[in-house]
PDB file of N, CA and C in Angstrom:
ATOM      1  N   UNK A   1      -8.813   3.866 -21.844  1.00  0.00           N
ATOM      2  CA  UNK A   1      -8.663   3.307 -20.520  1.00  0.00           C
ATOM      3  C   UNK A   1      -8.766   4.451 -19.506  1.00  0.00           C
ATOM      4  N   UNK A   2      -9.232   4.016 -18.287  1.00  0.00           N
ATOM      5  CA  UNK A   2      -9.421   5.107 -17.340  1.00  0.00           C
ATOM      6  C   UNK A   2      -8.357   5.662 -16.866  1.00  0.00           C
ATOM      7  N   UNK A   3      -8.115   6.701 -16.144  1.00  0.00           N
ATOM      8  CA  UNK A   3      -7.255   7.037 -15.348  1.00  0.00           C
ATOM      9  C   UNK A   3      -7.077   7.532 -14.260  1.00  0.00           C
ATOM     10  N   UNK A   4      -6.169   7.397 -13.463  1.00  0.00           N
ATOM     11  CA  UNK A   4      -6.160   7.790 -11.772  1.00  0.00           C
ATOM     12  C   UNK A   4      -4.828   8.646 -11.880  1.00  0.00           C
ATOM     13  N   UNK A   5      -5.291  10.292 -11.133  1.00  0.00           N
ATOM     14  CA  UNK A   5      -4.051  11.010 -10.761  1.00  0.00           C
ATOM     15  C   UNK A   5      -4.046  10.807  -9.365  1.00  0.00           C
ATOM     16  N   UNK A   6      -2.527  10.170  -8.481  1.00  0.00           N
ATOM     17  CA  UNK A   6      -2.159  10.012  -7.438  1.00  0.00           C
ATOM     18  C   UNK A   6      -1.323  11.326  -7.481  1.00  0.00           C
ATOM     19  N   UNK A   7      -1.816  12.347  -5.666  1.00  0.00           N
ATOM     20  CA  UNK A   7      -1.353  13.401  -5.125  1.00  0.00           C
ATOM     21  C   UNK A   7      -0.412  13.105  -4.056  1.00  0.00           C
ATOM     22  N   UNK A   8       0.603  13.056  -3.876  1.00  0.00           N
ATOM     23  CA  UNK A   8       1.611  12.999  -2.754  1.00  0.00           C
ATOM     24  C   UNK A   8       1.260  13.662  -1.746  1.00  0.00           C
ATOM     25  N   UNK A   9       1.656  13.793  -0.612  1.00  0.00           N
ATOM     26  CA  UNK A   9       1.956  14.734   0.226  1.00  0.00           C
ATOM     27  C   UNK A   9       2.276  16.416  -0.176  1.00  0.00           C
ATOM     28  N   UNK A  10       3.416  16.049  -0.912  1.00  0.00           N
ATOM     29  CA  UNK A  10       4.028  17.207  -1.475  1.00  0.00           C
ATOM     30  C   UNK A  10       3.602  17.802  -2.334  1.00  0.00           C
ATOM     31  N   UNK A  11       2.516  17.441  -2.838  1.00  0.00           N
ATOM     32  CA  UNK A  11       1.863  17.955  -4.223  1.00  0.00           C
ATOM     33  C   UNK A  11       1.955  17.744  -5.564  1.00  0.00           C
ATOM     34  N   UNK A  12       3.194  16.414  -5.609  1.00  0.00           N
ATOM     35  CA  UNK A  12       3.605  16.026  -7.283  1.00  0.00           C
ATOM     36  C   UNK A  12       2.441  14.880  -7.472  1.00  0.00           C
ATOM     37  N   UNK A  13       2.520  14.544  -8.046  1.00  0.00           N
ATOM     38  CA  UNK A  13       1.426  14.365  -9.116  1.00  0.00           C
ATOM     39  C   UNK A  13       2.098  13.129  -9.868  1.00  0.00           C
ATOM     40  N   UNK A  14       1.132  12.223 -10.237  1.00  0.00           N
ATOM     41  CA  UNK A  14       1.298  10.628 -11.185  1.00  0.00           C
ATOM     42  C   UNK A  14      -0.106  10.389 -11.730  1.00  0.00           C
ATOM     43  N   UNK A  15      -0.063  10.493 -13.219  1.00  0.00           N
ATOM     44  CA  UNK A  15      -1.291   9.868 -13.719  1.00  0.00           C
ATOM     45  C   UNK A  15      -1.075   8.592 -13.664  1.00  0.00           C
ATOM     46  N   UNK A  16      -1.890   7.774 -13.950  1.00  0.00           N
ATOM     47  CA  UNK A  16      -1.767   5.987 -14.713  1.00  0.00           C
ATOM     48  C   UNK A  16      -2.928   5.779 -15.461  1.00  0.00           C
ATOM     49  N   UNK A  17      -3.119   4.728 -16.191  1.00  0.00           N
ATOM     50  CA  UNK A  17      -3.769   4.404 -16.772  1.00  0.00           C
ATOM     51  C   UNK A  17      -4.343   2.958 -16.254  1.00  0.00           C
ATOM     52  N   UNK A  18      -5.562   2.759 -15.920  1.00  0.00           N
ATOM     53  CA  UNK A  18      -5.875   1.590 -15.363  1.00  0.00           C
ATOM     54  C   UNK A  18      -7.032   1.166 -15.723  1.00  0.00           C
ATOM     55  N   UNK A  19      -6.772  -0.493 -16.177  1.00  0.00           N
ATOM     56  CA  UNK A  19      -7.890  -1.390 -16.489  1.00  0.00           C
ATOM     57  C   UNK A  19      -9.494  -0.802 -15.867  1.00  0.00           C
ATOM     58  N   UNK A  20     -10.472  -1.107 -16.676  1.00  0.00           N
ATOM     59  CA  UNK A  20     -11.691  -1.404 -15.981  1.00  0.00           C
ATOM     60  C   UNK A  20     -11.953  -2.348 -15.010  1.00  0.00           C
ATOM     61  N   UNK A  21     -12.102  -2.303 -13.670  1.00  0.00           N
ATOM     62  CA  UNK A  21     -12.198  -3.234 -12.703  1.00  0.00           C
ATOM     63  C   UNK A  21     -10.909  -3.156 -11.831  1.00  0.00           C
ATOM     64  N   UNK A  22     -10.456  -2.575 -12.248  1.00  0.00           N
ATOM     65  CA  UNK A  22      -8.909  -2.804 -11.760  1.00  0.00           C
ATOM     66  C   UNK A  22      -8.827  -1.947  -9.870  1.00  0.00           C
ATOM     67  N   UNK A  23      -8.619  -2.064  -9.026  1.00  0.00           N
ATOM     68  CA  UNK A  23      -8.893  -1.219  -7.795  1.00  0.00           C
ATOM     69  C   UNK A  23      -7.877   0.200  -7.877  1.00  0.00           C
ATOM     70  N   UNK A  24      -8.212   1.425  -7.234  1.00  0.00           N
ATOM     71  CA  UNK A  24      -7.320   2.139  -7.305  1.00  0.00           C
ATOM     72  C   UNK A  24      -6.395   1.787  -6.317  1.00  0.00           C
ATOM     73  N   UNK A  25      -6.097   1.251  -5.619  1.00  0.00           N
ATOM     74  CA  UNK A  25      -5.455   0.216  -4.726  1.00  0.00           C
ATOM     75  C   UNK A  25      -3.913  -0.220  -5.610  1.00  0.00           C
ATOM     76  N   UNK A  26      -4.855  -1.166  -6.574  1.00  0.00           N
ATOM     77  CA  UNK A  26      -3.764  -2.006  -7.347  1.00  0.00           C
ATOM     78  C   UNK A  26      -3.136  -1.397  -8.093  1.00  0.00           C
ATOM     79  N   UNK A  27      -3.618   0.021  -9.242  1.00  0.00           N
ATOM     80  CA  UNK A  27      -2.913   0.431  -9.543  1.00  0.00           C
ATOM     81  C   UNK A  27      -2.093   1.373  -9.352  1.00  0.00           C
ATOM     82  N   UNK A  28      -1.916   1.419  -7.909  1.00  0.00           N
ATOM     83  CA  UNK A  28      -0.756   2.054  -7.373  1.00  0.00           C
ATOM     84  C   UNK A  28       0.222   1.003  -7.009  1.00  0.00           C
ATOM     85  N   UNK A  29      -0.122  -0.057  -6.357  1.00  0.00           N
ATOM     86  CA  UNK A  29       0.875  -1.232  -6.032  1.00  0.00           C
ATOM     87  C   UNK A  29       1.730  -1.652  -7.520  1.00  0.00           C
ATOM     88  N   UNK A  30       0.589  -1.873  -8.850  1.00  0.00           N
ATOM     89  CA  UNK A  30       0.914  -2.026 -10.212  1.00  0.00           C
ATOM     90  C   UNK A  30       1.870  -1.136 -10.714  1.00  0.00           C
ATOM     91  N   UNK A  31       2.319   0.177 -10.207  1.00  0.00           N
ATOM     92  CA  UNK A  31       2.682   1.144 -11.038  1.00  0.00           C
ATOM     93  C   UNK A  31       3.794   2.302  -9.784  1.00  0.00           C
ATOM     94  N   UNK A  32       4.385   1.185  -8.626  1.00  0.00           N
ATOM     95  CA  UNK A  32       4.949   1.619  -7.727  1.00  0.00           C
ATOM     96  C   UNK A  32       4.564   3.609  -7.061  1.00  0.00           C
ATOM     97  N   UNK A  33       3.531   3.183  -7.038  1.00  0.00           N
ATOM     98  CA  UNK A  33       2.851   4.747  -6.351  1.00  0.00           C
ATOM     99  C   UNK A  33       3.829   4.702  -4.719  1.00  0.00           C
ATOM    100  N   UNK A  34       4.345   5.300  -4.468  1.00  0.00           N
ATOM    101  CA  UNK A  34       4.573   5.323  -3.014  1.00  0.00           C
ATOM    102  C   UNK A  34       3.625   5.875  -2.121  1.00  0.00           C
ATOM    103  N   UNK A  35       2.981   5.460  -1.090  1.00  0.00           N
ATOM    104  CA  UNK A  35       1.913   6.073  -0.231  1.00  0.00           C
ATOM    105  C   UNK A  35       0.675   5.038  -0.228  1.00  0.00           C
ATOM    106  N   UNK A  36       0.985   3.829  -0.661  1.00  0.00           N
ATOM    107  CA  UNK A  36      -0.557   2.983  -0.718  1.00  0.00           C
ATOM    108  C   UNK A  36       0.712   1.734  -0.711  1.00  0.00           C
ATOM    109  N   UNK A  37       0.065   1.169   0.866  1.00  0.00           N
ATOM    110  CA  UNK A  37       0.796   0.021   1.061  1.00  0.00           C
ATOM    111  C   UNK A  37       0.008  -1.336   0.752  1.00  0.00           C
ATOM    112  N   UNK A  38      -1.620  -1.555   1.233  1.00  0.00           N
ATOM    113  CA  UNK A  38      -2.218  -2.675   0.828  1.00  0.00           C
ATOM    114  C   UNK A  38      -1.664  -3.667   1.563  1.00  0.00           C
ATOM    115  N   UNK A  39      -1.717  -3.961   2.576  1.00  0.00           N
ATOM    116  CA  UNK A  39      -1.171  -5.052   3.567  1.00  0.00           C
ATOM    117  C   UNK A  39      -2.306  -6.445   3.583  1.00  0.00           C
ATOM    118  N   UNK A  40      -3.341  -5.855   3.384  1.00  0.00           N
ATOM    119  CA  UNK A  40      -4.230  -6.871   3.370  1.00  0.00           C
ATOM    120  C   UNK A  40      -4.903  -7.638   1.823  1.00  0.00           C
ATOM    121  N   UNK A  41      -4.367  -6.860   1.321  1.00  0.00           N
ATOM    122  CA  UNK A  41      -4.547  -7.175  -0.382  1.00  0.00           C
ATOM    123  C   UNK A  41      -5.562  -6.797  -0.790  1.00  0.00           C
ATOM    124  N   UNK A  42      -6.184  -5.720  -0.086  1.00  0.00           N
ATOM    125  CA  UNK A  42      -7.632  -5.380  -0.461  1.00  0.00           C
ATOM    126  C   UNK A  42      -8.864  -5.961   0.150  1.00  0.00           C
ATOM    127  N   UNK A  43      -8.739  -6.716   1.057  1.00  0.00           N
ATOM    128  CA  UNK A  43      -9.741  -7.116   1.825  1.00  0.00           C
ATOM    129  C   UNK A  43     -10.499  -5.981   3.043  1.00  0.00           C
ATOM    130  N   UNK A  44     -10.736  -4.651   2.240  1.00  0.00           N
ATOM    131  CA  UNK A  44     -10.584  -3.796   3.634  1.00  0.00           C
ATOM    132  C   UNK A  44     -10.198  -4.271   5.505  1.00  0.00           C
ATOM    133  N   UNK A  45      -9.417  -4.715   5.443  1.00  0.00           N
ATOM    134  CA  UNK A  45      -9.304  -5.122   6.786  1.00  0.00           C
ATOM    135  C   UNK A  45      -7.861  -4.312   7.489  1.00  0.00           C
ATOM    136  N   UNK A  46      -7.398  -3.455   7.090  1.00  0.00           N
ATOM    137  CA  UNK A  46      -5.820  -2.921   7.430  1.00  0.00           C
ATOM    138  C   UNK A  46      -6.020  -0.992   7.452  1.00  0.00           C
ATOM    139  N   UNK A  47      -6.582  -0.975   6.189  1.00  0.00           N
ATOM    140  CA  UNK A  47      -6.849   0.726   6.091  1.00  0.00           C
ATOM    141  C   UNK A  47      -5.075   1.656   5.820  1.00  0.00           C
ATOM    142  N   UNK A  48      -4.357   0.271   5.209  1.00  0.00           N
ATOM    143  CA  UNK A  48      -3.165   0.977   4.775  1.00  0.00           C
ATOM    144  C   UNK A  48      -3.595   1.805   2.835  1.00  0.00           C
ATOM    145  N   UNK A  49      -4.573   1.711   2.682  1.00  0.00           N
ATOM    146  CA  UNK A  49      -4.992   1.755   1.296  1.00  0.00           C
ATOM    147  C   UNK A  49      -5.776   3.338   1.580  1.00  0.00           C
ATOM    148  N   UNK A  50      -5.246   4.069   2.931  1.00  0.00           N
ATOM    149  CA  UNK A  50      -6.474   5.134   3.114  1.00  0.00           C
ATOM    150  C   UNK A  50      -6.328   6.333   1.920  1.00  0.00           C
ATOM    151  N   UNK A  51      -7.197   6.671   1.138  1.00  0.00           N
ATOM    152  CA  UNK A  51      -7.001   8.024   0.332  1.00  0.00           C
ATOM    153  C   UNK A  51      -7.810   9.234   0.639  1.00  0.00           C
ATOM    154  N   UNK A  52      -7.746  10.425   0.379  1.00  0.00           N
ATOM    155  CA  UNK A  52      -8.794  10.762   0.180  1.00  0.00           C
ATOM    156  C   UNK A  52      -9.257  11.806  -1.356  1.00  0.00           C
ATOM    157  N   UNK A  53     -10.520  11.061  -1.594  1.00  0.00           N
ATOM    158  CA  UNK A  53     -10.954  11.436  -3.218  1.00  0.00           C
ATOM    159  C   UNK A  53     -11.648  12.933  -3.418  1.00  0.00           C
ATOM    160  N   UNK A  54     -10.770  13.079  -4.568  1.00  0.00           N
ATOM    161  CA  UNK A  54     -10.877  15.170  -4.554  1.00  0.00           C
ATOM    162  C   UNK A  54     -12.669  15.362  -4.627  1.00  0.00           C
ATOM    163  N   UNK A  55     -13.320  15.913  -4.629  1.00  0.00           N
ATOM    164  CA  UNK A  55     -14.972  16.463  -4.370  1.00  0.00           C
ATOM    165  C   UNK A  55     -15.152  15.976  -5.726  1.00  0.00           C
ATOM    166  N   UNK A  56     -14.730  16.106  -6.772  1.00  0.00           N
ATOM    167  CA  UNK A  56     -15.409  16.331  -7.865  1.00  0.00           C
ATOM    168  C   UNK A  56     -15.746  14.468  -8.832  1.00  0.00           C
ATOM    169  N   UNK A  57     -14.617  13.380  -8.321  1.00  0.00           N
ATOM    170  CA  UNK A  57     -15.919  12.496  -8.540  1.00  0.00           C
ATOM    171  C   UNK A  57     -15.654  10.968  -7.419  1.00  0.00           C
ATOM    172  N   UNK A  58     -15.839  11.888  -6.295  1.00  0.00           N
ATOM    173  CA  UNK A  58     -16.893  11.517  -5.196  1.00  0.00           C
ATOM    174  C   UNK A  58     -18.216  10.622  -5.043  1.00  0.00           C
ATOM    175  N   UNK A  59     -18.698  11.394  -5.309  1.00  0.00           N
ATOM    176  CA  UNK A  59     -20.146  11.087  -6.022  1.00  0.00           C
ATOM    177  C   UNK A  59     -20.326  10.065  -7.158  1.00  0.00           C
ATOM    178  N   UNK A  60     -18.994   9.783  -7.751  1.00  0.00           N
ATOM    179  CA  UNK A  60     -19.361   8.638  -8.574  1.00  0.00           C
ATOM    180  C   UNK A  60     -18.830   7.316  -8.092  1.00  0.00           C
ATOM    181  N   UNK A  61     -18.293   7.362  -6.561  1.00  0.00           N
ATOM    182  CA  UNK A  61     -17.478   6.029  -6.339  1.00  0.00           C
ATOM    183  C   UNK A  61     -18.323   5.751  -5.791  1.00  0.00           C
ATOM    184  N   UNK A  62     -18.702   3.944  -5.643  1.00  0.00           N
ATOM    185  CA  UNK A  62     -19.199   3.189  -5.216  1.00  0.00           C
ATOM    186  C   UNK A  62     -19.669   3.663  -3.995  1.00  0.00           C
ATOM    187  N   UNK A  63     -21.021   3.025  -3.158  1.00  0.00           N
ATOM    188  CA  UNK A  63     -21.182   3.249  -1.756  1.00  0.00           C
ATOM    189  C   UNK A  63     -20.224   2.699  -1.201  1.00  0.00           C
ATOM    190  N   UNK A  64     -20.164   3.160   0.184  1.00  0.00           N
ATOM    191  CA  UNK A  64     -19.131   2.471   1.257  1.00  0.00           C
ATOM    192  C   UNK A  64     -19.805   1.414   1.774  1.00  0.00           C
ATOM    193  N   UNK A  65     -19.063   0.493   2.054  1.00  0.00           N
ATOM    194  CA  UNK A  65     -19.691  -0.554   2.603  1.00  0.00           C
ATOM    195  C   UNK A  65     -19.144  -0.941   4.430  1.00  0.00           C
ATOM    196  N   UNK A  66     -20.190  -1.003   5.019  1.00  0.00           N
ATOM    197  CA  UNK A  66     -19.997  -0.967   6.999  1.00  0.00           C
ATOM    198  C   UNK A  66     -18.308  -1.575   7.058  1.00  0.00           C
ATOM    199  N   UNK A  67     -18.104  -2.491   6.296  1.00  0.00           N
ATOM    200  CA  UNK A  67     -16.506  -2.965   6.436  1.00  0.00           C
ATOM    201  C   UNK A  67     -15.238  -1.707   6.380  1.00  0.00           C
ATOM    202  N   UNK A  68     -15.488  -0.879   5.469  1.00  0.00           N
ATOM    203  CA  UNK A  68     -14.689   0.145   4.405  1.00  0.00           C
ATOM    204  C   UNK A  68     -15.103   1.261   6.192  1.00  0.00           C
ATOM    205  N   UNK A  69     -16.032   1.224   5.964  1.00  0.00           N
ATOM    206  CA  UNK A  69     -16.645   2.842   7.130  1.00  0.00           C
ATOM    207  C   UNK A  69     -15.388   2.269   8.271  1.00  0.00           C
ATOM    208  N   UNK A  70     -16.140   1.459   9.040  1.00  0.00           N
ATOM    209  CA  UNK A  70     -15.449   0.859  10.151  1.00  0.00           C
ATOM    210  C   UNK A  70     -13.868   1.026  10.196  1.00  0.00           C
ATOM    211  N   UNK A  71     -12.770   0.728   8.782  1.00  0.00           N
ATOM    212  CA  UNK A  71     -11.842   0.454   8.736  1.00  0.00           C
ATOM    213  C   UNK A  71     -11.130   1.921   8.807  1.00  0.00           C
ATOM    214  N   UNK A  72     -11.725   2.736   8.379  1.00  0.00           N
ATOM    215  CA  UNK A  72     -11.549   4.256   8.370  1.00  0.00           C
ATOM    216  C   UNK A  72     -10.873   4.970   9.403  1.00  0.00           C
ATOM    217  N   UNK A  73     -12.041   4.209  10.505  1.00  0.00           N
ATOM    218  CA  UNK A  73     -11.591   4.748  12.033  1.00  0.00           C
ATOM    219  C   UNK A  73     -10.849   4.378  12.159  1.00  0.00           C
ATOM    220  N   UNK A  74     -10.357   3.192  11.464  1.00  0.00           N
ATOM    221  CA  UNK A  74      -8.502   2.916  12.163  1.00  0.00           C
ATOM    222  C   UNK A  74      -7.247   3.300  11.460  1.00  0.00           C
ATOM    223  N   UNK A  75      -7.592   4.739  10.237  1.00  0.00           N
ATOM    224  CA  UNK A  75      -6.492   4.877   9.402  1.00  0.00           C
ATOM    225  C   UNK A  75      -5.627   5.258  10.341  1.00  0.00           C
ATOM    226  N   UNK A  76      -4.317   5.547  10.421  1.00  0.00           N
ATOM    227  CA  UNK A  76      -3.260   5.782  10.690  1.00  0.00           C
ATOM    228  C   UNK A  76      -3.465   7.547  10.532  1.00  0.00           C
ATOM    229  N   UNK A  77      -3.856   8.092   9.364  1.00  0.00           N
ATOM    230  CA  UNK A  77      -3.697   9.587   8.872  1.00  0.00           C
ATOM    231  C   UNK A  77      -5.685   9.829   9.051  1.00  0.00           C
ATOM    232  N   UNK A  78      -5.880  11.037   9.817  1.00  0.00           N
ATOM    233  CA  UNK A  78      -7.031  11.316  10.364  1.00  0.00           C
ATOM    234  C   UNK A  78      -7.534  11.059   8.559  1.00  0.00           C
ATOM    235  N   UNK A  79      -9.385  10.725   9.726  1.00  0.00           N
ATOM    236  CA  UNK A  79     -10.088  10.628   8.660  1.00  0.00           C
ATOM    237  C   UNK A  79     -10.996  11.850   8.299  1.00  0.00           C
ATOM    238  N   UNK A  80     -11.502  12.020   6.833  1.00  0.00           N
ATOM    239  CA  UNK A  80     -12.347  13.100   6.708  1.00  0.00           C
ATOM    240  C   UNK A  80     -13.416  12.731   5.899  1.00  0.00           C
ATOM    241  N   UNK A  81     -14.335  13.819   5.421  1.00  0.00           N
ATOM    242  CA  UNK A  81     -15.540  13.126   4.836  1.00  0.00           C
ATOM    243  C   UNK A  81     -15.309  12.477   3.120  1.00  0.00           C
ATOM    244  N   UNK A  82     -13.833  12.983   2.428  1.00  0.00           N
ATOM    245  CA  UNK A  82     -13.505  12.366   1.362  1.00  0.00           C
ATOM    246  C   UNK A  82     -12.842  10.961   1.867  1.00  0.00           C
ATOM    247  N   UNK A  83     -12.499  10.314   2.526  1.00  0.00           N
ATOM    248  CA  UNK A  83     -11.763   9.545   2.796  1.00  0.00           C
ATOM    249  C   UNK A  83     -12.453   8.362   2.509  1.00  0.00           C
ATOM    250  N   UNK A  84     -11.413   7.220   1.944  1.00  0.00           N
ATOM    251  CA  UNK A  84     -11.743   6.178   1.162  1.00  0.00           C
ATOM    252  C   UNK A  84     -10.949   4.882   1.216  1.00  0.00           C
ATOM    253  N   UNK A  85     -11.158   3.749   0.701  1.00  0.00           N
ATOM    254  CA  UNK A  85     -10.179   2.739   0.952  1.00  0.00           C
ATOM    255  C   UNK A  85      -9.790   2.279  -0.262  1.00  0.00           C
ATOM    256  N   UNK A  86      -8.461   2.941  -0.826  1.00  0.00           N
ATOM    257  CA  UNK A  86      -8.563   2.729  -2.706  1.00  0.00           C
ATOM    258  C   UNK A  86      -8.712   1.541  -2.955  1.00  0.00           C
ATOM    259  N   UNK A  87      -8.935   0.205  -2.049  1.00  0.00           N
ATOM    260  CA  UNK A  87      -8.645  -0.958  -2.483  1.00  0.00           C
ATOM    261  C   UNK A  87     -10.398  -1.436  -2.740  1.00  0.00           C
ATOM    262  N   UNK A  88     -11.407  -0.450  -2.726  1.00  0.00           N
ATOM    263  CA  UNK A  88     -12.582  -0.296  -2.635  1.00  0.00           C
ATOM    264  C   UNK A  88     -13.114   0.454  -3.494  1.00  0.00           C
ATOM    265  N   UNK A  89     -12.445   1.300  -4.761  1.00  0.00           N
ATOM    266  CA  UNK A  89     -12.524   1.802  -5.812  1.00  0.00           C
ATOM    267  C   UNK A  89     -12.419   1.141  -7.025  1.00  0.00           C
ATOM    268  N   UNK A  90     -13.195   0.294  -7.423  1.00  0.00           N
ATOM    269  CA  UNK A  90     -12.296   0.069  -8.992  1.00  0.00           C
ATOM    270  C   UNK A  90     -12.562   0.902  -9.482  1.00  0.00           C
ATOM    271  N   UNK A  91     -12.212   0.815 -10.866  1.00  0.00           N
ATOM    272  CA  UNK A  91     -11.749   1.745 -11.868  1.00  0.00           C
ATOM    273  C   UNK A  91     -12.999   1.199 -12.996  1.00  0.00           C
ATOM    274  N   UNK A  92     -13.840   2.684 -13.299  1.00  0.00           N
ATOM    275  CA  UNK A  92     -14.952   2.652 -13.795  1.00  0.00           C
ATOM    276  C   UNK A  92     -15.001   3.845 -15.112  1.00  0.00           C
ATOM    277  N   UNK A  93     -15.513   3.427 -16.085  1.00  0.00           N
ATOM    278  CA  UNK A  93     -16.099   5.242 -16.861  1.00  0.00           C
ATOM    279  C   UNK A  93     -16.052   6.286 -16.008  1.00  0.00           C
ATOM    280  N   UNK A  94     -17.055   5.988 -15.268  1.00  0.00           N
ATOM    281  CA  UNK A  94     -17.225   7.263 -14.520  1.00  0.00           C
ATOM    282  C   UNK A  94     -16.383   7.664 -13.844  1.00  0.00           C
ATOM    283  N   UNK A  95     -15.434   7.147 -13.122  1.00  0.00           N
ATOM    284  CA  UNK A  95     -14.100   7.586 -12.336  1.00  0.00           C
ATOM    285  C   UNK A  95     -13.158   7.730 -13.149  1.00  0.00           C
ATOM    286  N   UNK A  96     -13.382   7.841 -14.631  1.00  0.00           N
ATOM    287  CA  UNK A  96     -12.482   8.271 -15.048  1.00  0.00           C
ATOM    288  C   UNK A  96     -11.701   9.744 -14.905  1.00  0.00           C
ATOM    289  N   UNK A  97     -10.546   9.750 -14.416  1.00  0.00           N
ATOM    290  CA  UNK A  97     -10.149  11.179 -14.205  1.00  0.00           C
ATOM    291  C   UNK A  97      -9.611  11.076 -12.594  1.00  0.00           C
ATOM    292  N   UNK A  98      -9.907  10.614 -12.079  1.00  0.00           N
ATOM    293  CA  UNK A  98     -10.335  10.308 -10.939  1.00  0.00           C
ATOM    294  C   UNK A  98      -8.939  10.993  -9.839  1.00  0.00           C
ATOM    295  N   UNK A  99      -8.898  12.312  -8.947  1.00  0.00           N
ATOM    296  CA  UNK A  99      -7.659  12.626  -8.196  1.00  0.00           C
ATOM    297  C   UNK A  99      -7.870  12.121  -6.860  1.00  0.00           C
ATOM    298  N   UNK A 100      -6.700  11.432  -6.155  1.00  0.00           N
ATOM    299  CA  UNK A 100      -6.396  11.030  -4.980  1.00  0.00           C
ATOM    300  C   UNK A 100      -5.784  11.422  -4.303  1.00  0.00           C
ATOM    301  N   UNK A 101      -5.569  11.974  -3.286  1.00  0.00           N
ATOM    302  CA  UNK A 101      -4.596  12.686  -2.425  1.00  0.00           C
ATOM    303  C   UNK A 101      -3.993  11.706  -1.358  1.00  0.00           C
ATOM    304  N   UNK A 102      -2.678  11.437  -1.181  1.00  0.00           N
ATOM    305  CA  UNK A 102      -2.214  10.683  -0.326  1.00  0.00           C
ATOM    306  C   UNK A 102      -2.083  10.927   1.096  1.00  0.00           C
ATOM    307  N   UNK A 103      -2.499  10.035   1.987  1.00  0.00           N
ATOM    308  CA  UNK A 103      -2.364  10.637   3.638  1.00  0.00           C
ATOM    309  C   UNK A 103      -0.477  10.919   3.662  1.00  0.00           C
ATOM    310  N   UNK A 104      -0.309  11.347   4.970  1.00  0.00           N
ATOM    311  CA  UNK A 104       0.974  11.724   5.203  1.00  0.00           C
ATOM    312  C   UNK A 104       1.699  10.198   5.578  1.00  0.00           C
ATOM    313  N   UNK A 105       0.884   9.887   6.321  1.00  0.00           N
ATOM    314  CA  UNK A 105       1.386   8.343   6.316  1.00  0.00           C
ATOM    315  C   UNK A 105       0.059   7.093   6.483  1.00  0.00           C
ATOM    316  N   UNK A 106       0.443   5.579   6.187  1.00  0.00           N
ATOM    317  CA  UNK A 106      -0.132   4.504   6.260  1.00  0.00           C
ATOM    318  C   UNK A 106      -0.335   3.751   7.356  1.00  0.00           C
ATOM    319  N   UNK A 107       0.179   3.843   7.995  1.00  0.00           N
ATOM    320  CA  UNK A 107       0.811   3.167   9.723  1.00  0.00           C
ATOM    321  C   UNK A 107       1.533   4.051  10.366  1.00  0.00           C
TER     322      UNK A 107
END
């Protein structure tokens, strides 16, 4: 099964283990991550789900889609060129491994 390391603020660290298909979204809501609120349930429409994904597999997450871009501009925690909407990640082979860094805050 794949896995997602969630980065705090502070620098501690949470692996999980998460289904194929599963959003990196959910399995933080699934697995009480603190720092990923999901207000909208994943409908990119809130941008409480903002992460941003370490360089190295970047390149393997899905394109962004004009909904996800758009929602960006309204994170709460500035945006940068890793920045992402985990509720817009599932969980793939290729993301396996996959590090997230948490904004400082959601709202």
């Amino acid at each position: 099964m794949p896995t997602v390391t969630y980065v705090s603020p502070d620098g501690t660290e949470r692996s999980v283990a998460v289904p194929p298909g599963t959003t990196v979204m959910e399995a933080a809501l699934d697995n009480g991550i603190d720092g990923i609120v999901g207000e909208c349930g994943g409908a990119a429409m809130c941008a409480t789900c903002h992460v941003y994904v370490e360089s190295e597999h970047l390149a393997a997450a899905p394109p962004m889609t004009v909904d996800e871009d758009a929602m960006l501009d309204e994170a709460s925690s500035a945006r940068a060129g890793n920045s992402r909407l985990s509720c817009q990640l599932p969980m793939t082979a290729e993301l396996d491994g996959i590090r997230v860094r948490l904004p400082e805050r959601q709202r």
